[in-house]
Protein backbone atom coordinates (compact mmCIF):
# COMPACT_ATOMS: atom_id res chain seq x y z
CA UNK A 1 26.36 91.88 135.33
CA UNK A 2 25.85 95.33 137.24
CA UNK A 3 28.87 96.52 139.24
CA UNK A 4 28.28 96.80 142.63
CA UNK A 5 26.66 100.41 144.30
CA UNK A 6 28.99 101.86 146.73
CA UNK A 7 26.78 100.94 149.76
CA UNK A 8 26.57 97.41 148.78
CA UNK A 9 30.67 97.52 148.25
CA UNK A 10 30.91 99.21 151.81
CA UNK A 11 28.63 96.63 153.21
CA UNK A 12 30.99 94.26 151.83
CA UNK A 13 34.08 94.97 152.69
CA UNK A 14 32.50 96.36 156.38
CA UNK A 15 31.05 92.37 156.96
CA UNK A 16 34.41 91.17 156.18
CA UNK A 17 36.92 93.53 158.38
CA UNK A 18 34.51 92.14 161.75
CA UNK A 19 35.05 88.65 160.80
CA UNK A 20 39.02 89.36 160.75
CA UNK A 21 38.78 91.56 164.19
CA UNK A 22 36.62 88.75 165.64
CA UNK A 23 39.47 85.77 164.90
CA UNK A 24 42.34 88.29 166.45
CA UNK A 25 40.48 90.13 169.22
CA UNK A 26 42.25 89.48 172.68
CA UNK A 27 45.47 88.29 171.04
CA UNK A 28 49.07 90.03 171.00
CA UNK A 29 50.59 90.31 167.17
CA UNK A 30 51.78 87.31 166.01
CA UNK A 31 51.29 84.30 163.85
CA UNK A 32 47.78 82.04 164.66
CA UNK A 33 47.21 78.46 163.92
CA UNK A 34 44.13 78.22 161.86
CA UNK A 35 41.19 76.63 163.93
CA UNK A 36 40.33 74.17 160.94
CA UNK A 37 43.51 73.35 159.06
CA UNK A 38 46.73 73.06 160.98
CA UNK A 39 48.65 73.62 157.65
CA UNK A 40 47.23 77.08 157.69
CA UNK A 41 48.03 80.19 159.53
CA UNK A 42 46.73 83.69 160.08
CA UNK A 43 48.52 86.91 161.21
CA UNK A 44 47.50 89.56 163.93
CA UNK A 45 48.66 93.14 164.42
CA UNK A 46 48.53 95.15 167.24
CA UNK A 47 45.13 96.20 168.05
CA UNK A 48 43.39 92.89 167.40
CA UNK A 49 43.50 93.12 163.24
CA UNK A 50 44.23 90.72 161.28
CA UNK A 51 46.47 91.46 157.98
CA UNK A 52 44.19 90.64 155.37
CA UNK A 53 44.45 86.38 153.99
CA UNK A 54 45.06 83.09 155.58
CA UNK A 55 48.93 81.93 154.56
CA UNK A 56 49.52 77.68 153.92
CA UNK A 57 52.78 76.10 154.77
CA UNK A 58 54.07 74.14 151.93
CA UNK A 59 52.74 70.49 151.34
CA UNK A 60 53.59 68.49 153.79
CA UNK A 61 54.20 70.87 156.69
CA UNK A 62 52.28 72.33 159.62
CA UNK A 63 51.87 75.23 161.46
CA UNK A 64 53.39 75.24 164.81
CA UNK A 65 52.17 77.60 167.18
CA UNK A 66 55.02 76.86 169.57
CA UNK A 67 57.60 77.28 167.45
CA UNK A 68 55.84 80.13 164.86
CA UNK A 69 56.48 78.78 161.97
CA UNK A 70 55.73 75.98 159.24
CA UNK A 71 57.11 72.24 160.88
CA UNK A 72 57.13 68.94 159.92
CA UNK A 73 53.17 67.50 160.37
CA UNK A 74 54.51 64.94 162.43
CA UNK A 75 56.13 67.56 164.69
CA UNK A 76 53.59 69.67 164.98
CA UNK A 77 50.19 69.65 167.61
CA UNK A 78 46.92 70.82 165.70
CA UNK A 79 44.99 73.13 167.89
C-alpha cells in the first residue's frame, strides 16, 4: 500500500478538525453528552474545539450532563 501524499494527509486531517469544531461551536468548555450514546462523552475547549476523541464511562454508567460526570444509567437523562 502507498503512504499517503501530503495533500491527501492535509485533506485528511483538515475534514476531520471541522467535524470536531462543528459538534463544539456555540458551547462554553466543558464536558458534552454524546448525541447518540448517553454512555459517551466529548470535551470542548475554549474557542469551540473539541480535544481530539470521544471518552465512555465504564459499563454500566452514563453520562450526566447535569452533574458532568459518569452516573448510574438509571440516574442519568439521555439527551
Amino acid at each position: 500500500m502507498a503512504p499517503f501524499t501530503p495533500l491527501v494527509l492535509c485533506i485528511i486531517l483538515a475534514g476531520a478538525s471541522q467535524l470536531a469544531e462543528s459538534r463544539c461551536t456555540g458551547k462554553p468548555a466543558g464536558a458534552y453528552q454524546h448525541p447518540d450514546d448517553c454512555s459517551k462523552f466529548y470535551t470542548c475547549a475554549e474557542g469551540g474545539l473539541q480535544y481530539e476523541g470521544i471518552s465512555s464511562c465504564p459499563a454500566g454508567l452514563h453520562f450526566d450532563q447535569t452533574q458532568g460526570y459518569c452516573n448510574w444509567a438509571n440516574l442519568v437523562t439521555c439527551l
